[in-house]
PDB file of N, CA and C in Angstrom:
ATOM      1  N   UNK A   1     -26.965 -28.019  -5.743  1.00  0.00           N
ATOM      2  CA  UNK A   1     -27.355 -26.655  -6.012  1.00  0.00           C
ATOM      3  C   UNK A   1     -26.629 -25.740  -5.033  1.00  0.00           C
ATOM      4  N   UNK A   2     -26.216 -24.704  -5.768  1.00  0.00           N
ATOM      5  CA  UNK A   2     -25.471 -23.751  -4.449  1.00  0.00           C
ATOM      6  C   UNK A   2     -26.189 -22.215  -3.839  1.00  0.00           C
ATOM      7  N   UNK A   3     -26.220 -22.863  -3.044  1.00  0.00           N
ATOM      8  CA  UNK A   3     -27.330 -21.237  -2.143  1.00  0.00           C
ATOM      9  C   UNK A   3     -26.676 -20.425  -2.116  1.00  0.00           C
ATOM     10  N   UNK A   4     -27.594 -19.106  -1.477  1.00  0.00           N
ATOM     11  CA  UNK A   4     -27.000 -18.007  -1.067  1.00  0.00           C
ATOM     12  C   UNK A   4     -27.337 -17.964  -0.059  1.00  0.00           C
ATOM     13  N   UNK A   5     -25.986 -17.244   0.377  1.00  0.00           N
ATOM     14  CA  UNK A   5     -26.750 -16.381   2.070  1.00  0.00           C
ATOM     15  C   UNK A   5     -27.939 -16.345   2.381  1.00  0.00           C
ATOM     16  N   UNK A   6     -28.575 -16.106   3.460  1.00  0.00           N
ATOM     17  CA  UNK A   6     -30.052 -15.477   3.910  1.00  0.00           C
ATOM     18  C   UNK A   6     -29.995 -14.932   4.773  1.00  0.00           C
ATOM     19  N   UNK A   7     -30.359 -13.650   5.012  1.00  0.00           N
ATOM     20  CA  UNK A   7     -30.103 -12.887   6.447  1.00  0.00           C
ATOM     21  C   UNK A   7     -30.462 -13.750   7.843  1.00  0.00           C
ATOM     22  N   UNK A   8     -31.203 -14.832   7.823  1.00  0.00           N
ATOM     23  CA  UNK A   8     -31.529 -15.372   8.769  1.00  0.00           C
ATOM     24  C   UNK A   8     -30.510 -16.138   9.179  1.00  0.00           C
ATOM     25  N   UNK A   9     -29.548 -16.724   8.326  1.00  0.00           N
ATOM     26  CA  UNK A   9     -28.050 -17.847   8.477  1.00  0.00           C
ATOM     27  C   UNK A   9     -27.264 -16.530   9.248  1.00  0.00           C
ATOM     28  N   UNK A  10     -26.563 -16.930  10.049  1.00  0.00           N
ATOM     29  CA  UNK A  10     -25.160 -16.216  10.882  1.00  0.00           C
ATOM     30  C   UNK A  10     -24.286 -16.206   9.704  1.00  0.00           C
ATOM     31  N   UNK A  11     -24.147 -15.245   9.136  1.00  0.00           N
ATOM     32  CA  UNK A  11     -22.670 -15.561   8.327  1.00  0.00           C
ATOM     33  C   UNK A  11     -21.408 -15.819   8.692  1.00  0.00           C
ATOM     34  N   UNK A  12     -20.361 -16.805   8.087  1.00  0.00           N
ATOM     35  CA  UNK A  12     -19.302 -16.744   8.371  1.00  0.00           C
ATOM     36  C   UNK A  12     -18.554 -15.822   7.685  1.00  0.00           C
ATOM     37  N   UNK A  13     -17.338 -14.922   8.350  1.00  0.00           N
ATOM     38  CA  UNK A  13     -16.156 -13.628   7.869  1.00  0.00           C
ATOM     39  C   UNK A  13     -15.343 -14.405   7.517  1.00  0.00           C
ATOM     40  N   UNK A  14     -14.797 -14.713   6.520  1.00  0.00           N
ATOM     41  CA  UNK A  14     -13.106 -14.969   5.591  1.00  0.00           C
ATOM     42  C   UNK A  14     -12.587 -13.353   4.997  1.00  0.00           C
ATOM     43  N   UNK A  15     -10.613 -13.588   5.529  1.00  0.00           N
ATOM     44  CA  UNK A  15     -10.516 -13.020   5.016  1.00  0.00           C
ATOM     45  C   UNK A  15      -9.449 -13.502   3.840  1.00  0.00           C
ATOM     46  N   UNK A  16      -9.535 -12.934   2.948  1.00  0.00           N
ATOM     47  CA  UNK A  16      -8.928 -14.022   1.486  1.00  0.00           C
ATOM     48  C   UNK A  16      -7.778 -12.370   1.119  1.00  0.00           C
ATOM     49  N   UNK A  17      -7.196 -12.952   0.194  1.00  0.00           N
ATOM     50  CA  UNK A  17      -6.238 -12.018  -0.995  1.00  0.00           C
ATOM     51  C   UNK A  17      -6.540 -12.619  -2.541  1.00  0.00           C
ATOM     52  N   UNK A  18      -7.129 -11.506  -2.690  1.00  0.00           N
ATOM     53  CA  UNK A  18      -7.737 -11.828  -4.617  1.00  0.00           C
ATOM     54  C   UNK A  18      -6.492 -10.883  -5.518  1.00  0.00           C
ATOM     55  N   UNK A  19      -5.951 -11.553  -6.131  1.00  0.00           N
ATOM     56  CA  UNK A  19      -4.938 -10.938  -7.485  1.00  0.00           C
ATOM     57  C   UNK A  19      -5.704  -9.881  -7.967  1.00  0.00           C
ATOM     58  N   UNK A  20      -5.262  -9.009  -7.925  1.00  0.00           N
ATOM     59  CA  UNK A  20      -5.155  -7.450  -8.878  1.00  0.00           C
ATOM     60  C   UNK A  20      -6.347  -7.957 -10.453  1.00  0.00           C
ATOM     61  N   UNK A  21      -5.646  -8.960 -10.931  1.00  0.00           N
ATOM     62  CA  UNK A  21      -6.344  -9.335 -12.350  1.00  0.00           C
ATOM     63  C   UNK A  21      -7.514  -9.978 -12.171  1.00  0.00           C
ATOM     64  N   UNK A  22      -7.934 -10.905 -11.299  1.00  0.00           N
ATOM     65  CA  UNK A  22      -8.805 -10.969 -10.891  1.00  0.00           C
ATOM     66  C   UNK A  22      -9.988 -11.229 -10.049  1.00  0.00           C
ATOM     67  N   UNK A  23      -9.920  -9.392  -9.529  1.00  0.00           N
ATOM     68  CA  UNK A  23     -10.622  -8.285  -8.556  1.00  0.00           C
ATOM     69  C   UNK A  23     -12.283  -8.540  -9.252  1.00  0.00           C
ATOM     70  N   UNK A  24     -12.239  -8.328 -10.494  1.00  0.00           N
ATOM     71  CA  UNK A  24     -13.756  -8.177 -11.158  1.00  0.00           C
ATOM     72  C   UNK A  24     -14.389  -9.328 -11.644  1.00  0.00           C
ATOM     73  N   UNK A  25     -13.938 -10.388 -11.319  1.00  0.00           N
ATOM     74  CA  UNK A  25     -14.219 -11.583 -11.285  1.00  0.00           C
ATOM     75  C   UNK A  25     -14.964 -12.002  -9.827  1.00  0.00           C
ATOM     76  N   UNK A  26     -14.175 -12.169  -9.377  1.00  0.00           N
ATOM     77  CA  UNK A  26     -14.275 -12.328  -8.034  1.00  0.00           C
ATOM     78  C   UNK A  26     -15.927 -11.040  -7.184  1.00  0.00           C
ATOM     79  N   UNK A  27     -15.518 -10.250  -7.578  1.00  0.00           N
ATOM     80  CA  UNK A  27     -16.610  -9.170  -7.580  1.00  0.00           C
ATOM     81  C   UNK A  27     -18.176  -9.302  -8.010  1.00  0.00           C
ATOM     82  N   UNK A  28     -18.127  -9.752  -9.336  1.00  0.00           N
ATOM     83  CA  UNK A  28     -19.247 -10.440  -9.942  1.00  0.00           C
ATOM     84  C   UNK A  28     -19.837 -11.543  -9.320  1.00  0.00           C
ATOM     85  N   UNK A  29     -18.403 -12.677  -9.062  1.00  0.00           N
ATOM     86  CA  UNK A  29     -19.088 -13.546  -8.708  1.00  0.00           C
ATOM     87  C   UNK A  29     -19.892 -13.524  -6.943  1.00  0.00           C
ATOM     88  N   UNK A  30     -19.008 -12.633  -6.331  1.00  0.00           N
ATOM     89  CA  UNK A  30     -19.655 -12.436  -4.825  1.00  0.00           C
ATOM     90  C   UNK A  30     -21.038 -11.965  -5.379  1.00  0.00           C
ATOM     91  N   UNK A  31     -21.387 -10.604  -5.886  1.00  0.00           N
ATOM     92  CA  UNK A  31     -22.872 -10.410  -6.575  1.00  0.00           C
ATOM     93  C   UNK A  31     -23.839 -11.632  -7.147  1.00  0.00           C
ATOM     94  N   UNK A  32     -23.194 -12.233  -7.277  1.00  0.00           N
ATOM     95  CA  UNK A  32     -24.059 -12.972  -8.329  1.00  0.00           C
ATOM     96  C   UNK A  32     -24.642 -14.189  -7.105  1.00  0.00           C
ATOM     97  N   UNK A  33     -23.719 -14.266  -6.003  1.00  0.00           N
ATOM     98  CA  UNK A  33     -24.161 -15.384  -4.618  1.00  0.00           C
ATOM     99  C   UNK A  33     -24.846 -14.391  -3.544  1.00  0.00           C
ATOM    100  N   UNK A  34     -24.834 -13.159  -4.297  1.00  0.00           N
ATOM    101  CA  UNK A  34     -25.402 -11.999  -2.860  1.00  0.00           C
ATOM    102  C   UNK A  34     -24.794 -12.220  -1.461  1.00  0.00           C
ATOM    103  N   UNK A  35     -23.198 -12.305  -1.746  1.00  0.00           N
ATOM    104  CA  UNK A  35     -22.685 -12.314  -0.462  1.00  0.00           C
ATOM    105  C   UNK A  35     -22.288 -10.871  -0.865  1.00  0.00           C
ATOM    106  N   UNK A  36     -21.555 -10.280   0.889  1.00  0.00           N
ATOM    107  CA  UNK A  36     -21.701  -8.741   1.046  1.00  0.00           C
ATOM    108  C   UNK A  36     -19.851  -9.188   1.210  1.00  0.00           C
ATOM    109  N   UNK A  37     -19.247  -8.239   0.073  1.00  0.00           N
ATOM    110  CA  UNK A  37     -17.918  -7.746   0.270  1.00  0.00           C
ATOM    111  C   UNK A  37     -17.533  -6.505   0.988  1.00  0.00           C
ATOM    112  N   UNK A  38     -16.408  -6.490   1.428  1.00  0.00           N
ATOM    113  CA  UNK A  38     -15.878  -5.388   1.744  1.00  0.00           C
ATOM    114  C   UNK A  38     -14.238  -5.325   1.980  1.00  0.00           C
ATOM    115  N   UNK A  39     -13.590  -4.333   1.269  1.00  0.00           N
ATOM    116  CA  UNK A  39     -12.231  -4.396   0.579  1.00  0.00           C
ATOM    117  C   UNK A  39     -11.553  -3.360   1.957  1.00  0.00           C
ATOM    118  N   UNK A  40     -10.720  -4.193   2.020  1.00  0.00           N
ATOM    119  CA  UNK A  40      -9.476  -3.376   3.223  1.00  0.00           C
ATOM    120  C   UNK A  40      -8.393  -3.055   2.675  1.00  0.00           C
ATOM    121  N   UNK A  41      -8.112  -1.970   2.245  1.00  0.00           N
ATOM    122  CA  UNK A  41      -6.709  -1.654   1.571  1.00  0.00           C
ATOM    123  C   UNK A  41      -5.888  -1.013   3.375  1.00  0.00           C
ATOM    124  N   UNK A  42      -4.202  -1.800   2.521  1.00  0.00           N
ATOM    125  CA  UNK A  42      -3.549  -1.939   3.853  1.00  0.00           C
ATOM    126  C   UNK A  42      -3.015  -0.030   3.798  1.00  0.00           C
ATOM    127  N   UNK A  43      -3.041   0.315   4.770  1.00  0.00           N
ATOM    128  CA  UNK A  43      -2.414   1.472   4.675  1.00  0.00           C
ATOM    129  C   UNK A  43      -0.952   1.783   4.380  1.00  0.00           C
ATOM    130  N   UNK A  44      -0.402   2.952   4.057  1.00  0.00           N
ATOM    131  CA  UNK A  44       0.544   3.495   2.805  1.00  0.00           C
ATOM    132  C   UNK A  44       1.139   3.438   4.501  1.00  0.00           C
ATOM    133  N   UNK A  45       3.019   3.097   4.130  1.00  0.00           N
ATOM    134  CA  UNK A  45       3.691   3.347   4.929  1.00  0.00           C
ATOM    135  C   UNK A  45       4.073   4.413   5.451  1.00  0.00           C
ATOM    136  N   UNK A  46       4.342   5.185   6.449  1.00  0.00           N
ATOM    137  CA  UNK A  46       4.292   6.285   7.003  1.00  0.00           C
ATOM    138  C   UNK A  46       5.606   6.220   8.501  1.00  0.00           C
ATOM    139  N   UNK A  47       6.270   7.368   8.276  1.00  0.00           N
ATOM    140  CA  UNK A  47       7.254   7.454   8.685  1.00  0.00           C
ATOM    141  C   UNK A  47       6.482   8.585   9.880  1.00  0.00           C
ATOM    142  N   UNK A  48       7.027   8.562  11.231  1.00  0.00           N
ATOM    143  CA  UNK A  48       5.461   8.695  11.955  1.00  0.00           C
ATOM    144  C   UNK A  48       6.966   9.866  13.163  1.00  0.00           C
ATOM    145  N   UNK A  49       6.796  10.798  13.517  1.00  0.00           N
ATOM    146  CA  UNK A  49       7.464  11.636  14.940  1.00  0.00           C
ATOM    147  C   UNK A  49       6.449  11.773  16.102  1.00  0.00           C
ATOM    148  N   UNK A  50       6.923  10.821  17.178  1.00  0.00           N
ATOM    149  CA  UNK A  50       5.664  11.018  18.034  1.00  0.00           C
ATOM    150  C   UNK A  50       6.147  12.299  18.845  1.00  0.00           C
ATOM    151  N   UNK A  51       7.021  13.028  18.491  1.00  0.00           N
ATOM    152  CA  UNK A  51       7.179  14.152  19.200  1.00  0.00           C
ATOM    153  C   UNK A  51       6.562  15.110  18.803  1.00  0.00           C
ATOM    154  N   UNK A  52       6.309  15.398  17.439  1.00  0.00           N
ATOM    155  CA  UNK A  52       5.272  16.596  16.970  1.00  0.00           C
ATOM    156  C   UNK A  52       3.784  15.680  16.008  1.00  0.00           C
ATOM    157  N   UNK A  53       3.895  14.379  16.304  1.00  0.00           N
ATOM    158  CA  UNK A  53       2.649  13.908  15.870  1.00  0.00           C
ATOM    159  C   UNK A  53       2.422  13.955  14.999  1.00  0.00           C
ATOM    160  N   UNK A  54       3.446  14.576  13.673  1.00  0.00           N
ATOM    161  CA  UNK A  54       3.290  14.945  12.634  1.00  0.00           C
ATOM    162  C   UNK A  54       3.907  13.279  11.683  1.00  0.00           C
ATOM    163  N   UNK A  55       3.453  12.795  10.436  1.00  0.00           N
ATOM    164  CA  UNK A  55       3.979  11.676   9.778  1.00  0.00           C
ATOM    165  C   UNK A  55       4.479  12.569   8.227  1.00  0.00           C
ATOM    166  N   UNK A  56       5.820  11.697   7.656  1.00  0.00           N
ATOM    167  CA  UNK A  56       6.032  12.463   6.518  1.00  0.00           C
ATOM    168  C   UNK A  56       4.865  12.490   5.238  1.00  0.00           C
ATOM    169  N   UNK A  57       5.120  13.198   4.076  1.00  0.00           N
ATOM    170  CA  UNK A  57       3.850  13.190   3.593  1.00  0.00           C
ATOM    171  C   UNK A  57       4.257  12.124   1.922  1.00  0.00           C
ATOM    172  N   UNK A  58       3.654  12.237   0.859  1.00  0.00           N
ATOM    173  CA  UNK A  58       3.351  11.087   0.502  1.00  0.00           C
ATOM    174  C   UNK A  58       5.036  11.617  -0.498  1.00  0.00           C
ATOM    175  N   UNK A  59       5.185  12.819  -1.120  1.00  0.00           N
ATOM    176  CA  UNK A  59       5.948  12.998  -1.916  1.00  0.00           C
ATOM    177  C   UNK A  59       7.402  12.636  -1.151  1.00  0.00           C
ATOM    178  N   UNK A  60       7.489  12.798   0.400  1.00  0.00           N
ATOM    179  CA  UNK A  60       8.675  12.269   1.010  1.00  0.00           C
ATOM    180  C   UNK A  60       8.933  10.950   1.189  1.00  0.00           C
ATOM    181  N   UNK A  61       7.767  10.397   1.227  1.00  0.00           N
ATOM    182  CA  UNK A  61       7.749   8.889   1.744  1.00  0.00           C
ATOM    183  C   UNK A  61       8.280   8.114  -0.035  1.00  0.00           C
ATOM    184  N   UNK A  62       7.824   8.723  -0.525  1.00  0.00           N
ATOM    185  CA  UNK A  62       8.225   8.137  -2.221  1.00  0.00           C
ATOM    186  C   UNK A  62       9.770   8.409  -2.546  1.00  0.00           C
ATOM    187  N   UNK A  63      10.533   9.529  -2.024  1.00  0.00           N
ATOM    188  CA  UNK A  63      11.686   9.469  -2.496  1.00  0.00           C
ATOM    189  C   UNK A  63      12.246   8.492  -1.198  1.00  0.00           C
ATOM    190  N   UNK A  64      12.226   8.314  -0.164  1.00  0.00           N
ATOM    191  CA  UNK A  64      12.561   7.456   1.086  1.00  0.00           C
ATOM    192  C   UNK A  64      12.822   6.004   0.161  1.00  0.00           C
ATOM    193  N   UNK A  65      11.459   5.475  -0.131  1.00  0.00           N
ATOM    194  CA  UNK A  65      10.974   4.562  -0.929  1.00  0.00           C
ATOM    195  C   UNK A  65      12.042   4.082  -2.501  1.00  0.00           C
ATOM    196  N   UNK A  66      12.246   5.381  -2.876  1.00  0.00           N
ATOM    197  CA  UNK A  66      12.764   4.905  -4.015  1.00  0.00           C
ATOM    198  C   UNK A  66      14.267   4.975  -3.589  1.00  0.00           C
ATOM    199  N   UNK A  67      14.511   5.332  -2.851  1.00  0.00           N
ATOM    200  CA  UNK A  67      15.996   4.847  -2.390  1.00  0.00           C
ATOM    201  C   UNK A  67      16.572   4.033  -1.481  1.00  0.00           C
ATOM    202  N   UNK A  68      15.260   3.690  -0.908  1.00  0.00           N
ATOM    203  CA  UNK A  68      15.903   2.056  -0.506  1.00  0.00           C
ATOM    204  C   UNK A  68      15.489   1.164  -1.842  1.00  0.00           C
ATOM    205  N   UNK A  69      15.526   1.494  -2.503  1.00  0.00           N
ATOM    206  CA  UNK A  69      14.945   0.472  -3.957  1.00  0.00           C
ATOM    207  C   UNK A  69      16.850   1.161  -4.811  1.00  0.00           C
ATOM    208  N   UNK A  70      17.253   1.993  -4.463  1.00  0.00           N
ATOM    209  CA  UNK A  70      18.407   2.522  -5.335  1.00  0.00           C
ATOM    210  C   UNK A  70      18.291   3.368  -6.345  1.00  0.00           C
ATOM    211  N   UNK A  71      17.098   3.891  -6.448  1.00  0.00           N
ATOM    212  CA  UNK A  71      16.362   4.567  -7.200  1.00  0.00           C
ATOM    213  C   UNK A  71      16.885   6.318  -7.059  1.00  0.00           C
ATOM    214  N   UNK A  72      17.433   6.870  -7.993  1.00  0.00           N
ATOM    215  CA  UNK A  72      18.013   8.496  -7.800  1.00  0.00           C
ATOM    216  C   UNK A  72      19.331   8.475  -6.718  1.00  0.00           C
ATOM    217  N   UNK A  73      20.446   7.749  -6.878  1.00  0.00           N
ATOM    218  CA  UNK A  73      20.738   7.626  -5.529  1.00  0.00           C
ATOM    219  C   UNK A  73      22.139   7.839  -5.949  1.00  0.00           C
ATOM    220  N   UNK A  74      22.976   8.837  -4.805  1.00  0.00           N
ATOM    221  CA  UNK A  74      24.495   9.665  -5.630  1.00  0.00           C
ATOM    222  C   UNK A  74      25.112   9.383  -4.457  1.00  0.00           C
ATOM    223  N   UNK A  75      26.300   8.223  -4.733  1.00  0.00           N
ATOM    224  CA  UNK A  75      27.427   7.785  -3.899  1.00  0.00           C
ATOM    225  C   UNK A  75      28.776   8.859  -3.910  1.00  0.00           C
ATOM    226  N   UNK A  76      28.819   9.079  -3.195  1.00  0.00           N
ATOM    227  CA  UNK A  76      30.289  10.143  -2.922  1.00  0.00           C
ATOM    228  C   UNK A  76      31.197   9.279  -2.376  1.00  0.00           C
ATOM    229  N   UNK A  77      32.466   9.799  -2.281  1.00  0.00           N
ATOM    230  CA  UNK A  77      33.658   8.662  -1.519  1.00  0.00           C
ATOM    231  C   UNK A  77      33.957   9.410  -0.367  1.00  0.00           C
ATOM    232  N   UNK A  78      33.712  10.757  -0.133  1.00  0.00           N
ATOM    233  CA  UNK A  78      33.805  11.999   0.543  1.00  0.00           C
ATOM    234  C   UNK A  78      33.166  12.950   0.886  1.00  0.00           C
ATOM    235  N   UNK A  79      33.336  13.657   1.878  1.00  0.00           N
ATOM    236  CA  UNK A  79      32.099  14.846   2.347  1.00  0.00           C
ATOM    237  C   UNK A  79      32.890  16.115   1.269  1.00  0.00           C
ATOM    238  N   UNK A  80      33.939  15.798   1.105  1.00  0.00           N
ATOM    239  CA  UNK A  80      34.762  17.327   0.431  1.00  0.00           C
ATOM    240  C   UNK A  80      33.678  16.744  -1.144  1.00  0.00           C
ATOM    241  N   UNK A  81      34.228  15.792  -1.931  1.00  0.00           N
ATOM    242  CA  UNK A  81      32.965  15.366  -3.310  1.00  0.00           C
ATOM    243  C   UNK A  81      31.905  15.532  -3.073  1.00  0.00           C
ATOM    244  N   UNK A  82      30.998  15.367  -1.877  1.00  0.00           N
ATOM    245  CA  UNK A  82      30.142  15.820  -1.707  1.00  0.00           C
ATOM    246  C   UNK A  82      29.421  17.499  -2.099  1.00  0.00           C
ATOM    247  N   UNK A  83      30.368  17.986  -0.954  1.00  0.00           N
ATOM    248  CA  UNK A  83      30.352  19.323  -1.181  1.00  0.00           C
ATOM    249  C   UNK A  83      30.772  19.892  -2.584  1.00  0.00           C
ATOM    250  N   UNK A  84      31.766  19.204  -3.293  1.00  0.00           N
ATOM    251  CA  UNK A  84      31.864  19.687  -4.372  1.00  0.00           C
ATOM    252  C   UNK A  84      30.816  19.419  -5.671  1.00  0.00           C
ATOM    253  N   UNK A  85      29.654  18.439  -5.243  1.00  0.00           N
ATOM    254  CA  UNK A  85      28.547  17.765  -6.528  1.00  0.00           C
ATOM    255  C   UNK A  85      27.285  19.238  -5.632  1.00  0.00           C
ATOM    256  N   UNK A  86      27.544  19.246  -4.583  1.00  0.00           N
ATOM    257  CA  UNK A  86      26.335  20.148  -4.535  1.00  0.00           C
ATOM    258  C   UNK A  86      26.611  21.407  -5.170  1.00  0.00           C
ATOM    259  N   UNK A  87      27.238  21.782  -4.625  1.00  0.00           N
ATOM    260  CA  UNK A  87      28.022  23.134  -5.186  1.00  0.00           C
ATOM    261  C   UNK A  87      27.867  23.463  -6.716  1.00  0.00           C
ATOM    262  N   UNK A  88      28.058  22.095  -7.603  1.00  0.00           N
ATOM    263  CA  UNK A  88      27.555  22.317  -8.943  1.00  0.00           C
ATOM    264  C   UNK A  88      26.022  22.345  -9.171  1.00  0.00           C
ATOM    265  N   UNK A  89      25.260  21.849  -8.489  1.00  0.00           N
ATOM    266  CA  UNK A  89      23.989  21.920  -8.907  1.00  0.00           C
ATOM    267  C   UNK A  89      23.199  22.859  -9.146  1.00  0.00           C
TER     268      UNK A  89
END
């Protein structure tokens, strides 16, 4: 037979990684043993200036993001092509 917790037992802390698909599984089934979850989402990467304390914000960190992925990304052979693709825009 499989018990549940009892506030009187010391619980033991695991920390696990549950798949995206199945979160609500896993969810139910902690409910259903009356063990107590609690979800740690890792924090969003952040590009951080400890000189003004200030970190970039989410719409900068996404184009950062999508161009180390290659994502929107305009190779010139030259600063003069350069200057000449801005110039058209």
């Amino acid at each position: 037979m499989i018990g549940t917790a009892t506030p009187s037992v010391s619980p033991d802390t695991f920390t696990l990684t549950v798949p995206k698909a199945d979160v609500s599984l896993f969810k139910s089934i902690a409910k259903k043993m009356g063990w107590k979850i609690e979800r740690k989402r890792s924090a969003k990467p952040r590009l951080y200036d400890p000189e003004t304390g200030d970190s970039l914000n989410d719409a900068t960190m996404k184009v950062i993001e999508d161009a180390r992925k290659g994502k929107d990304v305009i190779e010139v052979g030259s600063m003069d092509e350069y200057l000449e693709l801005v110039k058209n825009l």
